[in-house]
PDB file of N, CA and C in Angstrom:
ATOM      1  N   UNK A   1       0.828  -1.194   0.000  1.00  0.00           N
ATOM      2  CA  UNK A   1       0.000   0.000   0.000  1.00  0.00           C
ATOM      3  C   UNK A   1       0.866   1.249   0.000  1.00  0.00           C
ATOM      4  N   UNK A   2       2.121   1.550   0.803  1.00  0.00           N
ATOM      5  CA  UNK A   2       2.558   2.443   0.641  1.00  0.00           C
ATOM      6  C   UNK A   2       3.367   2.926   0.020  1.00  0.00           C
ATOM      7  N   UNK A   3       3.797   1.609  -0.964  1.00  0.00           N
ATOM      8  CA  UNK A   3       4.543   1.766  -2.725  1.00  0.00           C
ATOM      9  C   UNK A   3       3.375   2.661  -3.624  1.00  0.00           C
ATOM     10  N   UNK A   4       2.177   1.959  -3.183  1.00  0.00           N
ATOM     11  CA  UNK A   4       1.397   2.482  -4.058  1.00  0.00           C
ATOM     12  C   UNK A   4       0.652   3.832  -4.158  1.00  0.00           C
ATOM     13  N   UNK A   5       1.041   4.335  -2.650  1.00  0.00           N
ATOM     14  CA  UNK A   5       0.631   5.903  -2.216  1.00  0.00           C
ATOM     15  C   UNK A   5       1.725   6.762  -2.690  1.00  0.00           C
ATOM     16  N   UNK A   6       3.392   5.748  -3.191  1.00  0.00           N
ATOM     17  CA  UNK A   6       4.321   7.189  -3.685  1.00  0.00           C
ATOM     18  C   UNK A   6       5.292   7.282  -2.293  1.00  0.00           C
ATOM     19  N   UNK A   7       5.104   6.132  -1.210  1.00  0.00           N
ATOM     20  CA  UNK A   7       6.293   6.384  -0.118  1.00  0.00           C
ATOM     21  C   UNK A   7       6.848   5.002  -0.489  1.00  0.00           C
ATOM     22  N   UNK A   8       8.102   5.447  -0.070  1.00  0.00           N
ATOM     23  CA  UNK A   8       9.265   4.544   0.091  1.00  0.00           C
ATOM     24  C   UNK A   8       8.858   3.076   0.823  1.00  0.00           C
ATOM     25  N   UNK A   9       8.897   1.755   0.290  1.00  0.00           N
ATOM     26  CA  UNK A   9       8.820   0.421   0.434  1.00  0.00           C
ATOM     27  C   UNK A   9       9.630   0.035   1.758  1.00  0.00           C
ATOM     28  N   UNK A  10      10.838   0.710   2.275  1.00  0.00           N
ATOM     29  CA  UNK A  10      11.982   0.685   3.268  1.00  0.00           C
ATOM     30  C   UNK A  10      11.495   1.329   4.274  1.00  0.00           C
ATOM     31  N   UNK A  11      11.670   1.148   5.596  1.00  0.00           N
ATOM     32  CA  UNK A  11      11.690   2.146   6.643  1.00  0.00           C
ATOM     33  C   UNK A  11      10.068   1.981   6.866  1.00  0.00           C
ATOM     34  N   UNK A  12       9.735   2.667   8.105  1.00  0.00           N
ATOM     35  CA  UNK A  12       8.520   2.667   8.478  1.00  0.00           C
ATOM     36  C   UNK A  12       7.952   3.964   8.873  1.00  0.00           C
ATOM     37  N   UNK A  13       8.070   5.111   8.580  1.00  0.00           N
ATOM     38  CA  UNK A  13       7.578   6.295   8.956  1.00  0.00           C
ATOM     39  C   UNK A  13       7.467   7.066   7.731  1.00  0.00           C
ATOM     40  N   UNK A  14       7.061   7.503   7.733  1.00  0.00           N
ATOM     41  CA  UNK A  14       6.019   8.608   6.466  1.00  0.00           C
ATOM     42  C   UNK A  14       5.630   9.915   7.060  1.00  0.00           C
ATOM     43  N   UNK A  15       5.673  10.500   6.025  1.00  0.00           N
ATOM     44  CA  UNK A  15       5.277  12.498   7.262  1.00  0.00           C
ATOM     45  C   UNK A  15       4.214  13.009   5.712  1.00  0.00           C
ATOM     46  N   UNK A  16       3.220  13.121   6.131  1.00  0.00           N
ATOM     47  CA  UNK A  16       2.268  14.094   5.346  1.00  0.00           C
ATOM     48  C   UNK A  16       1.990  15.545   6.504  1.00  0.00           C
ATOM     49  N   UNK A  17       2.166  16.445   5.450  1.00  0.00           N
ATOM     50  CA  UNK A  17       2.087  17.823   6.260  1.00  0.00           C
ATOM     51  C   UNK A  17       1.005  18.415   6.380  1.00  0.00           C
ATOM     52  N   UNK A  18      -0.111  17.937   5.268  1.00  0.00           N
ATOM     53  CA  UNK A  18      -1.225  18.209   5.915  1.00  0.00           C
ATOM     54  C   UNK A  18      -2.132  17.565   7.205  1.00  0.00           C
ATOM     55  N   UNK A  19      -1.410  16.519   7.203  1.00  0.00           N
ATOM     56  CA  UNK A  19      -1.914  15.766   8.589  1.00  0.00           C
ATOM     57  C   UNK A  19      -1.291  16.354   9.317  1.00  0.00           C
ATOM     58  N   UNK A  20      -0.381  17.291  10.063  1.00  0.00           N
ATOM     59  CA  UNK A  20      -0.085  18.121  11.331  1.00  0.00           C
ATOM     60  C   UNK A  20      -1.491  18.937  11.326  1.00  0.00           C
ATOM     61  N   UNK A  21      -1.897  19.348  10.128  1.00  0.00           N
ATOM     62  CA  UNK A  21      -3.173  20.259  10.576  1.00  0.00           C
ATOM     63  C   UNK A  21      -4.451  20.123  10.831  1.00  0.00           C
ATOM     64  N   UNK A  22      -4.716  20.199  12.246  1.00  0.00           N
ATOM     65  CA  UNK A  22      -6.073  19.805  12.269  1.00  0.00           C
ATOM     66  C   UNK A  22      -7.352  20.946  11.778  1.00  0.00           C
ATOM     67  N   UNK A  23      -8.800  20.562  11.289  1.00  0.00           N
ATOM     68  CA  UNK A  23      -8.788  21.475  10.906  1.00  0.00           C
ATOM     69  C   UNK A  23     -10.126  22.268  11.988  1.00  0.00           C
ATOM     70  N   UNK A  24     -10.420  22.942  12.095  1.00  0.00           N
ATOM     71  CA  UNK A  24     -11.522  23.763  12.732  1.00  0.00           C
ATOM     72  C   UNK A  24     -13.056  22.559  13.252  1.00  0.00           C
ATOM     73  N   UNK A  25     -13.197  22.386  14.428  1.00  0.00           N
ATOM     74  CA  UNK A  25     -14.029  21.671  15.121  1.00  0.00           C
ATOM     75  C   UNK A  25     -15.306  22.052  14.317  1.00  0.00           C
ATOM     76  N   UNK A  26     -15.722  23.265  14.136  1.00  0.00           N
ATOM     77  CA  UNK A  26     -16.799  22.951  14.182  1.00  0.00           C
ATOM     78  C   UNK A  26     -16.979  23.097  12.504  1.00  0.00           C
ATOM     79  N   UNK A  27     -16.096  23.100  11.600  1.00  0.00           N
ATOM     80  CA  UNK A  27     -16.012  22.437   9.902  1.00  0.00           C
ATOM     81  C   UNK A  27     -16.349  21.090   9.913  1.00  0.00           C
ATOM     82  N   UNK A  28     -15.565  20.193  11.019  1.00  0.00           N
ATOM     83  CA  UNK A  28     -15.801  18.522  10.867  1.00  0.00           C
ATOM     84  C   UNK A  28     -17.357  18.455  11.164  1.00  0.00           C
ATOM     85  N   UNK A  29     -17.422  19.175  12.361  1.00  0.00           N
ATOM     86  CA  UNK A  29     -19.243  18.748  12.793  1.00  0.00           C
ATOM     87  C   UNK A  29     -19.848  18.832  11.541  1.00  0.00           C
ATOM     88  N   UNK A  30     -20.026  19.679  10.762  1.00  0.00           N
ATOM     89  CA  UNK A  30     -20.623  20.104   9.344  1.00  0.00           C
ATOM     90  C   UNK A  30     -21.106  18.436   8.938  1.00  0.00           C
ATOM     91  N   UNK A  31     -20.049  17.869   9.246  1.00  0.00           N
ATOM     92  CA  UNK A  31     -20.062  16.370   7.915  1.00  0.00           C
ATOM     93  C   UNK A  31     -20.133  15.264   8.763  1.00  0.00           C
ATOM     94  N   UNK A  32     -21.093  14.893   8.922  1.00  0.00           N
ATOM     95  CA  UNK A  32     -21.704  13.640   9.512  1.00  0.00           C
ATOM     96  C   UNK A  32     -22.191  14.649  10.933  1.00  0.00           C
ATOM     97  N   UNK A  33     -22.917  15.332  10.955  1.00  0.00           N
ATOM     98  CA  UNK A  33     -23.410  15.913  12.314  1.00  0.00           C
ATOM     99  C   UNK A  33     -23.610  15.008  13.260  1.00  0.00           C
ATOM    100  N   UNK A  34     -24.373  14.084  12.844  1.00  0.00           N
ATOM    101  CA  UNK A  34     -24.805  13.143  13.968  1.00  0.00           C
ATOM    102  C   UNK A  34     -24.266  12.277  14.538  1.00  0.00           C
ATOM    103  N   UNK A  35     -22.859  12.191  14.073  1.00  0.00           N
ATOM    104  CA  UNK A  35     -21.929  11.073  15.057  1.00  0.00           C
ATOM    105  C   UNK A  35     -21.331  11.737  16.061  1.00  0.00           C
ATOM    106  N   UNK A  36     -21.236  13.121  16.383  1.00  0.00           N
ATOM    107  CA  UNK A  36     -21.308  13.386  17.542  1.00  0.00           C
ATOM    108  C   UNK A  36     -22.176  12.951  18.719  1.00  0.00           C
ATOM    109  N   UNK A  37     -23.106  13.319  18.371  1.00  0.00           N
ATOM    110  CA  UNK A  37     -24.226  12.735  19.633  1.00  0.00           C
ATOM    111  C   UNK A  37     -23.978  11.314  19.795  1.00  0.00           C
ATOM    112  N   UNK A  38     -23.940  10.829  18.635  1.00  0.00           N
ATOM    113  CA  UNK A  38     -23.757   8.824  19.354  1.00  0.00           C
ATOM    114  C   UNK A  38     -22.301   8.774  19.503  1.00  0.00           C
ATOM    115  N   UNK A  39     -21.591   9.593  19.622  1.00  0.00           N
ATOM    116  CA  UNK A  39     -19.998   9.720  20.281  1.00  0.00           C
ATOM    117  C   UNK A  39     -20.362   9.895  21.541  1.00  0.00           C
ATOM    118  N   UNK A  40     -21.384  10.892  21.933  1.00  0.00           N
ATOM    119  CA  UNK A  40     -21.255  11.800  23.503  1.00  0.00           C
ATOM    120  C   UNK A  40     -22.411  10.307  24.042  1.00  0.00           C
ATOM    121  N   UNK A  41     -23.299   9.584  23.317  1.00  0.00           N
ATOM    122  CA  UNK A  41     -24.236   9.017  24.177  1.00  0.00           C
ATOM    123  C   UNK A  41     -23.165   7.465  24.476  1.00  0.00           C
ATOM    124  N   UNK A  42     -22.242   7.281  23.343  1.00  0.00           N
ATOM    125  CA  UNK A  42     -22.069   5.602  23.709  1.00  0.00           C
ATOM    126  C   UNK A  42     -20.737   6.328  24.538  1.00  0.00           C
ATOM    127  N   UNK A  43     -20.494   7.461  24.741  1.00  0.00           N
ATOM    128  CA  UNK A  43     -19.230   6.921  25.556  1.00  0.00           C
ATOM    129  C   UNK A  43     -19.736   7.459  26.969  1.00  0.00           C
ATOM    130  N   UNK A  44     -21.079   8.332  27.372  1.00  0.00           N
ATOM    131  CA  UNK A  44     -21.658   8.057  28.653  1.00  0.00           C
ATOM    132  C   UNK A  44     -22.533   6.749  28.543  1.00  0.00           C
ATOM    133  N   UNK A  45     -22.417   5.957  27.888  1.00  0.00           N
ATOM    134  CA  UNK A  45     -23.339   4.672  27.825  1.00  0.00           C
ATOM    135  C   UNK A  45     -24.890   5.545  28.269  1.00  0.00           C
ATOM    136  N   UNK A  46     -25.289   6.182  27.931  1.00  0.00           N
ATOM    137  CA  UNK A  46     -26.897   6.449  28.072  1.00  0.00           C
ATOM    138  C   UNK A  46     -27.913   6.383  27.536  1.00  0.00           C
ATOM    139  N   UNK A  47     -27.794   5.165  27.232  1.00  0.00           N
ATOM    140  CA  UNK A  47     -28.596   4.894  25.556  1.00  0.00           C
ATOM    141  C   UNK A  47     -30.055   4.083  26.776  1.00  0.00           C
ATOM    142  N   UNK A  48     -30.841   4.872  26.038  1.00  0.00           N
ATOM    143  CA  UNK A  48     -32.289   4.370  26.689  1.00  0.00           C
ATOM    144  C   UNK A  48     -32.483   2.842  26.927  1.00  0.00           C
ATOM    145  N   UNK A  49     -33.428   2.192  27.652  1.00  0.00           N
ATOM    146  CA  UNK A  49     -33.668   0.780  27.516  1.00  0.00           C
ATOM    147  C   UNK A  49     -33.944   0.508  26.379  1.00  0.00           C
ATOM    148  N   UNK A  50     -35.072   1.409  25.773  1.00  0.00           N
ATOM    149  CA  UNK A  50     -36.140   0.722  24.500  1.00  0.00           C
ATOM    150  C   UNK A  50     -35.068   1.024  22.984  1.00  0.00           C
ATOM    151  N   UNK A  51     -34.097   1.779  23.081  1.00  0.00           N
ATOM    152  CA  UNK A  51     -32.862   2.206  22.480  1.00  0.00           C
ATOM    153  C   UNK A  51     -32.330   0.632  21.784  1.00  0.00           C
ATOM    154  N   UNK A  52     -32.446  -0.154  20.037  1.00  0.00           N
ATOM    155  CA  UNK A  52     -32.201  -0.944  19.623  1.00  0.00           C
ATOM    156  C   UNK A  52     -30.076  -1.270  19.445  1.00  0.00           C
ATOM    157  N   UNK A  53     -29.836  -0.279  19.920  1.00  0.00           N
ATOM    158  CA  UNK A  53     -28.488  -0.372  19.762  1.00  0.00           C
ATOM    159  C   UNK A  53     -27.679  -0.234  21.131  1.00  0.00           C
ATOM    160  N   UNK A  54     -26.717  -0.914  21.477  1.00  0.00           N
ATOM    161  CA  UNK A  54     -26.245  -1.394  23.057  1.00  0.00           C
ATOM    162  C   UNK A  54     -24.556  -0.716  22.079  1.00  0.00           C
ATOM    163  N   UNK A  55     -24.301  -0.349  23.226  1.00  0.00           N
ATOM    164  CA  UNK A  55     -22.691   0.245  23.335  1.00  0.00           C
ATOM    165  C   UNK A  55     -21.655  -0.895  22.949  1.00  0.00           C
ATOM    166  N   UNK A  56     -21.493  -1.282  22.102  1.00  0.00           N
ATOM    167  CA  UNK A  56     -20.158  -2.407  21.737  1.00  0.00           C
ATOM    168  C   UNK A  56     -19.165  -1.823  21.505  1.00  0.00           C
ATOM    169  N   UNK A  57     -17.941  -2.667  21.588  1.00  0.00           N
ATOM    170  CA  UNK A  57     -16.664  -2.309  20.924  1.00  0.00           C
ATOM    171  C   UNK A  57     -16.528  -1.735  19.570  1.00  0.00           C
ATOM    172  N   UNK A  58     -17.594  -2.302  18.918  1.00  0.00           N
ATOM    173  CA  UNK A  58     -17.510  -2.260  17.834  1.00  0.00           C
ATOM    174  C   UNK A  58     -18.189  -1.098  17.059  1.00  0.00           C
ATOM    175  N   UNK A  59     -19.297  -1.010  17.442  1.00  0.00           N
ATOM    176  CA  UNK A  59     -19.841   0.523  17.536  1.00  0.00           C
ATOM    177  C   UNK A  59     -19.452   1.535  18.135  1.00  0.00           C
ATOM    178  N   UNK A  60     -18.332   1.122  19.032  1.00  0.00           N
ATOM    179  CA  UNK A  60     -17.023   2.749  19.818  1.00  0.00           C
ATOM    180  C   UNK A  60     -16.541   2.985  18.650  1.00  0.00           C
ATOM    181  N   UNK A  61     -15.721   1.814  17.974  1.00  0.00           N
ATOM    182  CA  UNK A  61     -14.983   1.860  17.022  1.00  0.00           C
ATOM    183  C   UNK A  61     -15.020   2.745  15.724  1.00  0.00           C
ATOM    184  N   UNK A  62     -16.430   2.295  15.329  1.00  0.00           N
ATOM    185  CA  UNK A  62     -16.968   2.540  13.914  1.00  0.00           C
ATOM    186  C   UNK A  62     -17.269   4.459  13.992  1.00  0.00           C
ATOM    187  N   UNK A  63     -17.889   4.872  15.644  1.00  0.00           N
ATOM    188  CA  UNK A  63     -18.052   5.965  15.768  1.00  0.00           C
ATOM    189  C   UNK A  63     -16.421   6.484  15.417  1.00  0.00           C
ATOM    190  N   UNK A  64     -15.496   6.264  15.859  1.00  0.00           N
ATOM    191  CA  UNK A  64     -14.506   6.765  16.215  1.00  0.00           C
ATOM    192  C   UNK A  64     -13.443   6.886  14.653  1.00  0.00           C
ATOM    193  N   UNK A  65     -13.925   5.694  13.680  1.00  0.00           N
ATOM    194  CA  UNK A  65     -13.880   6.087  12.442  1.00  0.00           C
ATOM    195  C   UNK A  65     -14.152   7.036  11.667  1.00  0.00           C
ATOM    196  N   UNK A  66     -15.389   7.162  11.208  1.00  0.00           N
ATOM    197  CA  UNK A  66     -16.326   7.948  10.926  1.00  0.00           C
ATOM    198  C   UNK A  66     -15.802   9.467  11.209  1.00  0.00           C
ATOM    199  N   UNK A  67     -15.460   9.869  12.854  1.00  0.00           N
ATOM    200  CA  UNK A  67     -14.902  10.848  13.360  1.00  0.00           C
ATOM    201  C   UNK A  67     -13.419  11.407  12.410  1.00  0.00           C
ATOM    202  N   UNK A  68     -12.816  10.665  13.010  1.00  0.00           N
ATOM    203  CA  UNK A  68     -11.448  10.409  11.456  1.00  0.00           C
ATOM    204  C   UNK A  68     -11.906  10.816  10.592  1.00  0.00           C
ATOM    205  N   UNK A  69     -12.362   9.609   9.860  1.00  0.00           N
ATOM    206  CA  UNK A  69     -12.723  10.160   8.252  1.00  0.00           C
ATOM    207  C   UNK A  69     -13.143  11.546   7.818  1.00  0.00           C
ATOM    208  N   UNK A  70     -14.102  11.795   8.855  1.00  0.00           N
ATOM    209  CA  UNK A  70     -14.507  13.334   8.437  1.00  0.00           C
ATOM    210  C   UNK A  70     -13.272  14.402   8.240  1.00  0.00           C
ATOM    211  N   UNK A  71     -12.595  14.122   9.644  1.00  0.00           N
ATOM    212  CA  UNK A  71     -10.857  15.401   9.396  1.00  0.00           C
ATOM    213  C   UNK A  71     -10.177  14.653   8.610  1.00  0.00           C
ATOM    214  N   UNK A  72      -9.750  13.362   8.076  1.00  0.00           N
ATOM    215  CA  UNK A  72      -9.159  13.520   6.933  1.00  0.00           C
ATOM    216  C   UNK A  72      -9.564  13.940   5.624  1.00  0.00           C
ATOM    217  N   UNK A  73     -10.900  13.471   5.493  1.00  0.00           N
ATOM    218  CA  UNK A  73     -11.653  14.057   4.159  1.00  0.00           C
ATOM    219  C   UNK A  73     -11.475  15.506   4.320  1.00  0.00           C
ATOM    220  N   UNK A  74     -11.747  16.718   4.900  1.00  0.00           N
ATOM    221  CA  UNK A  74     -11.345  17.929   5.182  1.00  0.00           C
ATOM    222  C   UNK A  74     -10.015  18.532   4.489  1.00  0.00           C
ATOM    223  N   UNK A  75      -8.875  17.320   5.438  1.00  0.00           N
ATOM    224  CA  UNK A  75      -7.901  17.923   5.472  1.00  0.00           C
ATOM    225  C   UNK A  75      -7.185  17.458   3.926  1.00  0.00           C
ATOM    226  N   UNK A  76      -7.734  15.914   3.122  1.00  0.00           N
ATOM    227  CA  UNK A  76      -7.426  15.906   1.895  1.00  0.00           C
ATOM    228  C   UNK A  76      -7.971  16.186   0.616  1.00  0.00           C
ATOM    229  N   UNK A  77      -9.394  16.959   1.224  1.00  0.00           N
ATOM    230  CA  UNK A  77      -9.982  18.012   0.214  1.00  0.00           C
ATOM    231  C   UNK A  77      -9.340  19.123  -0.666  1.00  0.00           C
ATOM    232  N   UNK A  78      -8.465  19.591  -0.054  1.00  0.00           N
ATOM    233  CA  UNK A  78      -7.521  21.088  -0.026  1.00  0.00           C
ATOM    234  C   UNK A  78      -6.837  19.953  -1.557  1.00  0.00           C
ATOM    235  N   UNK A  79      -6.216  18.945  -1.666  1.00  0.00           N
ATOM    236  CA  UNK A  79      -5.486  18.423  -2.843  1.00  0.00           C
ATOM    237  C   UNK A  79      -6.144  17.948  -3.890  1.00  0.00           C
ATOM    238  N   UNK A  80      -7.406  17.409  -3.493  1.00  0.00           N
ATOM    239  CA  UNK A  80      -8.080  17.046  -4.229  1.00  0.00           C
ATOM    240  C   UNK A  80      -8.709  17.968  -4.853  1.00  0.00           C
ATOM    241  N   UNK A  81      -8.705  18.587  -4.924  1.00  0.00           N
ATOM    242  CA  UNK A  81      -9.378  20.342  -5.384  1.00  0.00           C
ATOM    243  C   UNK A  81      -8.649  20.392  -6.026  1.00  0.00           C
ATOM    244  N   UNK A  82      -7.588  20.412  -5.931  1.00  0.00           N
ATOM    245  CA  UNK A  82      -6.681  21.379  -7.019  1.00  0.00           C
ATOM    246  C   UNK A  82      -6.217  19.524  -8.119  1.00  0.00           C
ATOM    247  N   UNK A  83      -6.446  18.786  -7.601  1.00  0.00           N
ATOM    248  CA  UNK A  83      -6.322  17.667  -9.022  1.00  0.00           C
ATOM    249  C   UNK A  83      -7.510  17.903  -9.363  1.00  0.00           C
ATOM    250  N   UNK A  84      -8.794  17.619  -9.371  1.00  0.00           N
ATOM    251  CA  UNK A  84      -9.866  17.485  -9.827  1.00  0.00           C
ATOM    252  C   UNK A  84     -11.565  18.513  -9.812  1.00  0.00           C
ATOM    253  N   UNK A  85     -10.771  20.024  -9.919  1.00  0.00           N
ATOM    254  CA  UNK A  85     -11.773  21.177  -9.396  1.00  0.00           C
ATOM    255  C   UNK A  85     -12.932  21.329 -10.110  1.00  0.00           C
ATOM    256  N   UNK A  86     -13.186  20.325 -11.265  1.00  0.00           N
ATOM    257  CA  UNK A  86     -14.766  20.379 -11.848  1.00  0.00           C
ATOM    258  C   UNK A  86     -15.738  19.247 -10.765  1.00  0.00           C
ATOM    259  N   UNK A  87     -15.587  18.563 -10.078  1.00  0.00           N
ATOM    260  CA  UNK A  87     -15.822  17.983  -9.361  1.00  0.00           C
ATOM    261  C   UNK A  87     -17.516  18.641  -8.695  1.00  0.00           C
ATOM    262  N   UNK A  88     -18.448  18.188  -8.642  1.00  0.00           N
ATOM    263  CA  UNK A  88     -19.314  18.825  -8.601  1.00  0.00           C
ATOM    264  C   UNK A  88     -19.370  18.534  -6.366  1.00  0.00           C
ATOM    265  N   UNK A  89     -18.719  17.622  -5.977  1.00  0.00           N
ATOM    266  CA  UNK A  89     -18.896  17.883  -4.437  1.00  0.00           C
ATOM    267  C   UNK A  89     -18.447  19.339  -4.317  1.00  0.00           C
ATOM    268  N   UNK A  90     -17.396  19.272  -4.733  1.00  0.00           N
ATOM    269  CA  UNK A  90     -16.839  20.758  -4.203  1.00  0.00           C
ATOM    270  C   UNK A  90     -18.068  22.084  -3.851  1.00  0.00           C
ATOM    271  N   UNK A  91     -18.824  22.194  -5.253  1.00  0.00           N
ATOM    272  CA  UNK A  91     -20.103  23.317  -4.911  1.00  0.00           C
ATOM    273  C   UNK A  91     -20.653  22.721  -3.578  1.00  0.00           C
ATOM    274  N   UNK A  92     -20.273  22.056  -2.476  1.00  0.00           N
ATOM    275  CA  UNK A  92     -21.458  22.296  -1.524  1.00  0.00           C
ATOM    276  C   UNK A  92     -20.303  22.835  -0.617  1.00  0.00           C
ATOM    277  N   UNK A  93     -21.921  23.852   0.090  1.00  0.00           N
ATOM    278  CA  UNK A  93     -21.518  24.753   0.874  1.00  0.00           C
ATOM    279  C   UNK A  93     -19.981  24.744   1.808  1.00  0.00           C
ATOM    280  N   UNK A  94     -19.763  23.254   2.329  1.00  0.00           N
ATOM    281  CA  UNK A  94     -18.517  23.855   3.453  1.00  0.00           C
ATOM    282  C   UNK A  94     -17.511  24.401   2.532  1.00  0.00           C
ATOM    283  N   UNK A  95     -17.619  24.095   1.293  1.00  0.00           N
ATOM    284  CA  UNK A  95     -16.233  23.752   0.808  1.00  0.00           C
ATOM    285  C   UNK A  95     -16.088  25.274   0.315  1.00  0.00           C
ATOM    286  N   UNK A  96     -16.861  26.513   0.794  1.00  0.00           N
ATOM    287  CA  UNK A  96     -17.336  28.251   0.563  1.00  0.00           C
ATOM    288  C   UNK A  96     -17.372  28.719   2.110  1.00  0.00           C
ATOM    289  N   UNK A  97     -17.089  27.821   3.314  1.00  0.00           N
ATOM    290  CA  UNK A  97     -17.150  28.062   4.884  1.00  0.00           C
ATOM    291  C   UNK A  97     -16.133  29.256   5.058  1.00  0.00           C
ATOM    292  N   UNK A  98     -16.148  30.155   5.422  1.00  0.00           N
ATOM    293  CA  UNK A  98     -14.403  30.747   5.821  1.00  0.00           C
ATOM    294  C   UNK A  98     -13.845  30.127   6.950  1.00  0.00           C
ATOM    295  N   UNK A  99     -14.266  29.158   7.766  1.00  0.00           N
ATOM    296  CA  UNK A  99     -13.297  28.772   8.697  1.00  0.00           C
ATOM    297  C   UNK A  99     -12.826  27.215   7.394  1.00  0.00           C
ATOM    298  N   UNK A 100     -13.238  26.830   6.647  1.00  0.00           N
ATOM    299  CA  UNK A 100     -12.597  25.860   5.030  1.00  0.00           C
ATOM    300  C   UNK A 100     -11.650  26.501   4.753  1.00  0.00           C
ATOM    301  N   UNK A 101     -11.925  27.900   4.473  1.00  0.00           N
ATOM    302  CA  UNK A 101     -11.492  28.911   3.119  1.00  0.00           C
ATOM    303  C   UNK A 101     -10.274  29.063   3.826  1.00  0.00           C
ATOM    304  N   UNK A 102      -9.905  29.372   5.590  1.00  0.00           N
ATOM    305  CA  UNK A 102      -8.687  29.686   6.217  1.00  0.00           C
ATOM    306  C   UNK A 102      -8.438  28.387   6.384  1.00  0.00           C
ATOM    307  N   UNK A 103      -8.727  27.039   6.509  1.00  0.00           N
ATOM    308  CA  UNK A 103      -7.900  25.869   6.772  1.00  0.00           C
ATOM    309  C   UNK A 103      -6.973  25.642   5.738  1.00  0.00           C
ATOM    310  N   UNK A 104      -7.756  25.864   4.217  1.00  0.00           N
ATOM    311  CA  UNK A 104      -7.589  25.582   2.906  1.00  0.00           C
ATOM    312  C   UNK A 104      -6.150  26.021   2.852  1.00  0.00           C
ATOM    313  N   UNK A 105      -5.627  27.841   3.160  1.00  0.00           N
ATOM    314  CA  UNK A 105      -4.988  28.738   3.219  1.00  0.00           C
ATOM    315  C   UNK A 105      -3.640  28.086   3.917  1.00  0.00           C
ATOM    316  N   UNK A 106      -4.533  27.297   4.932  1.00  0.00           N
ATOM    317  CA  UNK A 106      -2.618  26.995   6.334  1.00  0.00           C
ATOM    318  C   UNK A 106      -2.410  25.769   5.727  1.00  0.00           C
ATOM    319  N   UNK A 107      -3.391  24.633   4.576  1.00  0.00           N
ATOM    320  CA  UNK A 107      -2.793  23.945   4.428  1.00  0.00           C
ATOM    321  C   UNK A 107      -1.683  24.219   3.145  1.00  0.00           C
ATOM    322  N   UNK A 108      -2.181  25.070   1.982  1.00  0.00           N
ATOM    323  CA  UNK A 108      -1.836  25.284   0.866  1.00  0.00           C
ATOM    324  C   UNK A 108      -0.048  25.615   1.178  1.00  0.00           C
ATOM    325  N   UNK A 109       0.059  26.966   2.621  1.00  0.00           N
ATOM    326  CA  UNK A 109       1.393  26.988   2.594  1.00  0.00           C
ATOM    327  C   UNK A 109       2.500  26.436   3.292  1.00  0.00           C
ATOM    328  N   UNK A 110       1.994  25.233   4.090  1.00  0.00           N
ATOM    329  CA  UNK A 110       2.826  24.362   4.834  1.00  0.00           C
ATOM    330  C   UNK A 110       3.389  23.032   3.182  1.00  0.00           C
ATOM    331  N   UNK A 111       2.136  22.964   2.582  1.00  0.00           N
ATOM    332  CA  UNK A 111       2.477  22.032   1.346  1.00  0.00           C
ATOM    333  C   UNK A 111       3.580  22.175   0.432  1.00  0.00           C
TER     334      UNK A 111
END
């Protein structure tokens, strides 16, 4: 996999510089809103009785993905833009946010 991302086959560490940047809390909320709340309910376990879903490992997990995915999608938006800017995701709104428009900015000149 990481021949095929363009890093070196040898050695075990890799540095992407847009991953130092995290990007603005409340840009990620934007994208998947609702895995916050089943972040804040499964990790106070307060999920009602009549509630069809019980707190597993596996559902910590998947929340805790999801969470990820959103700041990396964010943070590898900024490249993907500039390979592929007819892209019709781009027209939605975050990607016109000014707290986007300044992430966009700190990632463009660390790159």
């Amino acid at each position: 996999m990481r021949s095929l991302a363009g890093f070196p086959t040898y050695g075990r560490f890799f540095y992407l510089a847009c991953a130092s940047l995290n990007p603005p809390t409340s840009l990620c909320k934007k994208l998947f809103p609702a895995i916050d709340e089943w972040h804040d309910r499964l990790a106070a376990k307060e999920l009602s009785s009549g509630d069809p879903i019980k707190p597993t490992v596996a559902e910590n997990l998947f929340v805790q993905v999801i969470m990820m995915f959103r700041k990396t999608f964010i943070q590898d938006s900024v490249f993907m833009m500039e390979l592929h800017p007819y892209y019709p995701i781009w027209q939605h709104s975050i990607f016109s946010d000014p707290a986007y428009l300044s992430f966009k900015r700190q990632v463009q000149i660390i790159a």
